[in-house]
Every structure is written in C-alpha cells, then in structure tokens.
Protein backbone atom coordinates (compact mmCIF):
# COMPACT_ATOMS: atom_id res chain seq x y z
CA UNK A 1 0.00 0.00 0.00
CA UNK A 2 2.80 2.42 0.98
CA UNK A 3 4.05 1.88 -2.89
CA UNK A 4 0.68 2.97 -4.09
CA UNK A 5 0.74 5.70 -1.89
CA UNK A 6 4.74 6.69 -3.25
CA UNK A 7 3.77 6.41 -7.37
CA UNK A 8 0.61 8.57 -6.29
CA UNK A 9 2.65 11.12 -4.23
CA UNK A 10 5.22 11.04 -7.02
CA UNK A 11 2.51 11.71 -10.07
CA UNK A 12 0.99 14.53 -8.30
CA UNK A 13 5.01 16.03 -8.03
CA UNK A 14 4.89 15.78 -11.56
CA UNK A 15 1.86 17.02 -12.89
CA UNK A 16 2.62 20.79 -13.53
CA UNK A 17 1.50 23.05 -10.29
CA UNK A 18 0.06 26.03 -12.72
CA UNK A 19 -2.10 26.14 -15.64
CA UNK A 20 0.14 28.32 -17.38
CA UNK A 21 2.79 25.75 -16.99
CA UNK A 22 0.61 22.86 -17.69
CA UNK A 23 -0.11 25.25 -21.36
CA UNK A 24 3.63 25.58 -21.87
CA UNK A 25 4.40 22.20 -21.57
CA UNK A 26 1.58 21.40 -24.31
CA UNK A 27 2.97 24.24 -26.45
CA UNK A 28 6.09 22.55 -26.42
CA UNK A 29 5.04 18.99 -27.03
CA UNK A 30 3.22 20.14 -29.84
CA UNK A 31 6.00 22.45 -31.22
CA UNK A 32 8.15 19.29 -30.81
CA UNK A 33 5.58 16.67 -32.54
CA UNK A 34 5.02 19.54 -35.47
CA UNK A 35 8.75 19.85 -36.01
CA UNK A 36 8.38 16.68 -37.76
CA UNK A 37 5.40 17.38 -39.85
CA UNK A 38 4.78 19.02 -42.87
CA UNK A 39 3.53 22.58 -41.44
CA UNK A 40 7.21 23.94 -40.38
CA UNK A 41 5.66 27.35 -40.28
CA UNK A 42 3.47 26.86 -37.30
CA UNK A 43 6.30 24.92 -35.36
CA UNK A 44 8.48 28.07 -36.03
CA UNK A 45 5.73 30.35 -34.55
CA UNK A 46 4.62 28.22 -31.65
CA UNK A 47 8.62 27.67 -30.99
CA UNK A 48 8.89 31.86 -30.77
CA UNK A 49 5.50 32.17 -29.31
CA UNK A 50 7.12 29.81 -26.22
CA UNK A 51 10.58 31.84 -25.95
CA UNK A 52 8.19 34.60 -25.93
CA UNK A 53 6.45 33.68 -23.20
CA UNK A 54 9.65 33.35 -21.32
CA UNK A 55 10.82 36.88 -22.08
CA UNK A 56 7.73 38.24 -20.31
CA UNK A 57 9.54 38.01 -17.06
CA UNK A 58 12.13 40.30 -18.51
CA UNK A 59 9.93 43.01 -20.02
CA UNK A 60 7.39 43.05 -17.09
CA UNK A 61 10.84 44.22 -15.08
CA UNK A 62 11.17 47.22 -17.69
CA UNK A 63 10.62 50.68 -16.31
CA UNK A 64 7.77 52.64 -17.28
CA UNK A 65 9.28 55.19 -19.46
CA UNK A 66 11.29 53.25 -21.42
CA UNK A 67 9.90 52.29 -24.74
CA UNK A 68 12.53 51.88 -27.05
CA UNK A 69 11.47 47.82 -27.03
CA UNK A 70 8.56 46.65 -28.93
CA UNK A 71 8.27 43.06 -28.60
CA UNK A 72 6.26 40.68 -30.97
CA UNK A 73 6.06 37.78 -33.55
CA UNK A 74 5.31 38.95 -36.76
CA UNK A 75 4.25 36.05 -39.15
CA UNK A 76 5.56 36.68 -42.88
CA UNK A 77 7.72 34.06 -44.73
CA UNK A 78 9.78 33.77 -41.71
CA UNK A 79 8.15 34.19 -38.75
CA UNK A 80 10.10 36.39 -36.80
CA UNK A 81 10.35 37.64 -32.55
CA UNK A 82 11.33 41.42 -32.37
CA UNK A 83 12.74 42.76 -29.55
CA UNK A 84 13.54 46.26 -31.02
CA UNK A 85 13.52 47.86 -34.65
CA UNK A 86 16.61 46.41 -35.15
CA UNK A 87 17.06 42.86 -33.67
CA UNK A 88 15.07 40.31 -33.72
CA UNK A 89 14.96 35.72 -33.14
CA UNK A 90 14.02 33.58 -36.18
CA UNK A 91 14.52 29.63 -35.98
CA UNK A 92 17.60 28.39 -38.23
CA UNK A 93 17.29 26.42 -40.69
CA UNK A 94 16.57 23.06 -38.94
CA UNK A 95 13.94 25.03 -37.66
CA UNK A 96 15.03 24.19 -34.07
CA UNK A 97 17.53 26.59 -33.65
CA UNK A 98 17.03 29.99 -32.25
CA UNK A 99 19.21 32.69 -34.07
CA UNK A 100 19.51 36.05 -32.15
CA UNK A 101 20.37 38.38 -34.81
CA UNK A 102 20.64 42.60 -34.90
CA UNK A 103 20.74 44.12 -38.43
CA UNK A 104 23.46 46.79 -38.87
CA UNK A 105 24.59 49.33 -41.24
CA UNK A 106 27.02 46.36 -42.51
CA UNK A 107 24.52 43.93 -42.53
CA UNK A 108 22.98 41.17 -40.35
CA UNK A 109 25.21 40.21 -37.22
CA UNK A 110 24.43 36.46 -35.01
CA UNK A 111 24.44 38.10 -31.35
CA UNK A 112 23.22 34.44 -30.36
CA UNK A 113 22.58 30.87 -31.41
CA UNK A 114 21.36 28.06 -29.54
CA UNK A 115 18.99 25.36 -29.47
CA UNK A 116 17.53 25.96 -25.48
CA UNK A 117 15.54 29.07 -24.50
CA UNK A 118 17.23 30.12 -21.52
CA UNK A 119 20.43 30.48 -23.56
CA UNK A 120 18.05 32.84 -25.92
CA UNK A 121 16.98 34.58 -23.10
CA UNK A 122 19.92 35.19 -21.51
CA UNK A 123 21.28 36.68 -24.71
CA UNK A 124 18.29 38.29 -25.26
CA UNK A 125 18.87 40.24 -21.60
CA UNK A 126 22.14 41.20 -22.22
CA UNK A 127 21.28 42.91 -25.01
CA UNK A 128 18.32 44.90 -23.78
CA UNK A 129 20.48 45.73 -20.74
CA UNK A 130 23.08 47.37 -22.97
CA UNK A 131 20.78 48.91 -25.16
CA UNK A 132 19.64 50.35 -21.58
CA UNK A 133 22.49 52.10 -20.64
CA UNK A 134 23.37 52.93 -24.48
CA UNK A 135 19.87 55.37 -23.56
CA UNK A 136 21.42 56.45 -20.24
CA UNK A 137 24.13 57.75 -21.23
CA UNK A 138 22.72 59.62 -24.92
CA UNK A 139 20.22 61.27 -22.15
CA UNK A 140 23.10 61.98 -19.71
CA UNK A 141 25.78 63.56 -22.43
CA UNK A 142 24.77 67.51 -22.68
CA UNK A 143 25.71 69.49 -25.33
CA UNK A 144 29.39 70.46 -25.89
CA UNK A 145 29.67 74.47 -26.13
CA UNK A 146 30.57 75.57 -29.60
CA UNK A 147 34.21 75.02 -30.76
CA UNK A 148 36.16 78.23 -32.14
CA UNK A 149 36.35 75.97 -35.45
CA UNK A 150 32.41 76.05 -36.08
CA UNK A 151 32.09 79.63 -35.01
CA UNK A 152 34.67 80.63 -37.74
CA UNK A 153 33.12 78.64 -40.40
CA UNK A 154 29.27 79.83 -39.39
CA UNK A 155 30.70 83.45 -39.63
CA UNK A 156 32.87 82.78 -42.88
CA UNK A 157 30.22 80.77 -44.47
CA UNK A 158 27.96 83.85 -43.96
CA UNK A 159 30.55 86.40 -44.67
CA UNK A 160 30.81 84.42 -48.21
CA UNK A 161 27.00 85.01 -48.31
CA UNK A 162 27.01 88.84 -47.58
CA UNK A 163 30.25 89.67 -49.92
CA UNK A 164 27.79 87.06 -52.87
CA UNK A 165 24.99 89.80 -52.19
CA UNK A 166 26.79 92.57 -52.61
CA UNK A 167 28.92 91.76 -55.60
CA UNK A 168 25.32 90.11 -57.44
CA UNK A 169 23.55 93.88 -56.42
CA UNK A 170 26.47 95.64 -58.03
CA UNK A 171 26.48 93.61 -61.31
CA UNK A 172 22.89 94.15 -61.06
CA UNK A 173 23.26 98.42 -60.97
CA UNK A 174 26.50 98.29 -63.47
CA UNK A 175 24.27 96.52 -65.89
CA UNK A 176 21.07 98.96 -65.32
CA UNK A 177 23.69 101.89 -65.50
CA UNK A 178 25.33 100.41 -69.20
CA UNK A 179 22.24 99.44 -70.74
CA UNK A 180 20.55 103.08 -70.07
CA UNK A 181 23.46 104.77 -70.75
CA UNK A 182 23.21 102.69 -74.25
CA UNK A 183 20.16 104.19 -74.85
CA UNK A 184 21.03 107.68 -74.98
C-alpha cells in the first residue's frame, strides 16, 4: 500500500503546479511533434510564441518610461520575434535553432545561437540591458559648447554670403547703369 501511496505522491510532483505551466508544456510537445510534420511554419511560430512567453519576465521588469522595445512575432515568410527595430529571433534552418540576430549598417550580425531558451533569453537580456544604458548615457551627455572651429566657419560661411549679395547687387546696378546709358 505504501508503494501505491509513493507512485501517487510522485505523479501529483509531476503534474505541472500552474495552468500556465501545464499550457507551456503542451505548447512545447506540440512544437516538438510539429517539427516533424509538414507545417514547419506553425512549429516556427509556436517555438517563438514559447521563448516569448519566457521573455515576459524580462519586459514586465522594464521601467515605465522606457519604450525603445517593442516586442512581438510577426508572421511573414519567416516568422520572426522582435525585440527592437533592429534585432530580432528567427529559428535556423533546422527550424530548431534559435538565431539572435541585430541588423546593422554592414549587414545582419548572429548576437546568439542556440537550441535551449534560456540560452536565448539570456542573450536576449544582455542585449536589452546594454541597449539600456546605451539610452542612459545619450540622455546623460549635454551638449558640448561651440568650438572656435564652427564659429569661424558659421561666420565665414555667412561672410561668403554677404560679400555674394553685394557683388550680385552691383552687377545688377552696373548693368542697369550700361544698358541706359546705351540708350542715350
């Protein structure tokens, strides 16, 4: 009776303690059973939809005012999880594979690459953390006063401007002068 009593204990230890977990745990069965099948495409979403769901403990510890992040899956071609404008997760191409990737003015750079979510994730908050204090500091950095250099070149540029004017409004009278004195 007392080994009744254990495999009972022990199935009750196992069965997940949350609905949300028990839904997670489905989400990845499925995602697992469909990376078989013929519909790749909805593994691939339900795959992001799950490291999704485990970024939420990350963004819910984002400050109010910050919202430079706007996470979602957006589901073209390639299904895609953006964490910003510019970066953004899409599966490899063994569609198991998370890629972390962040498009540049040279192109597309791999920040990350692995096949388990918490390696994602803790790519994933490395990145927003220095794309934190990348804000900090462009909000901290004030203004530098004027060097001499730009001063000069404002003043010369509009010196060039005024000395233009005036040579342009005296072509302008010699010309009115000649052709009436032509005339005569």
């Amino acid at each position: 009776m007392s080994d009744a009593q254990n495999s009972g204990n022990e199935a009750r230890e196992m069965r997940p303690t949350r609905l949300r977990d028990a839904l997670r745990q489905a989400r990845i069965e499925a995602a697992d059973r469909t990376g078989v099948v013929v519909e790749l495409r909805d593994a691939e979403v339900a795959r992001l939809e799950i490291l999704n769901e485990a970024l939420d403990p990350l963004f819910a510890q984002m400050p109010d005012n910050i919202d430079m992040f706007d996470r979602g899956i957006s589901q073209g071609e390639t299904p895609r999880l953006w964490i910003d404008v510019v970066a953004h997760i899409v599966m490899g191409r063994d569609k198991r594979i998370y890629r972390f990737v962040q498009d540049t003015r040279f192109g597309r750079t791999v920040l990350a690459e692995s096949h388990d979510v918490p390696a994602i994730v803790d790519a994933v908050t490395d990145y927003v953390a220095r794309r934190m204090v990348e804000r900090e500091h462009a909000l901290a950095v004030t203004p530098a006063s004027e060097s001499p250099i730009e001063t000069t070149r404002r003043r010369g540029g509009f010196g060039v401007f005024l000395l233009g004017f005036i040579l342009g409004a005296a072509a302008l009278f010699a010309l009115a002068l000649f052709s009436s004195l032509n005339n005569f």
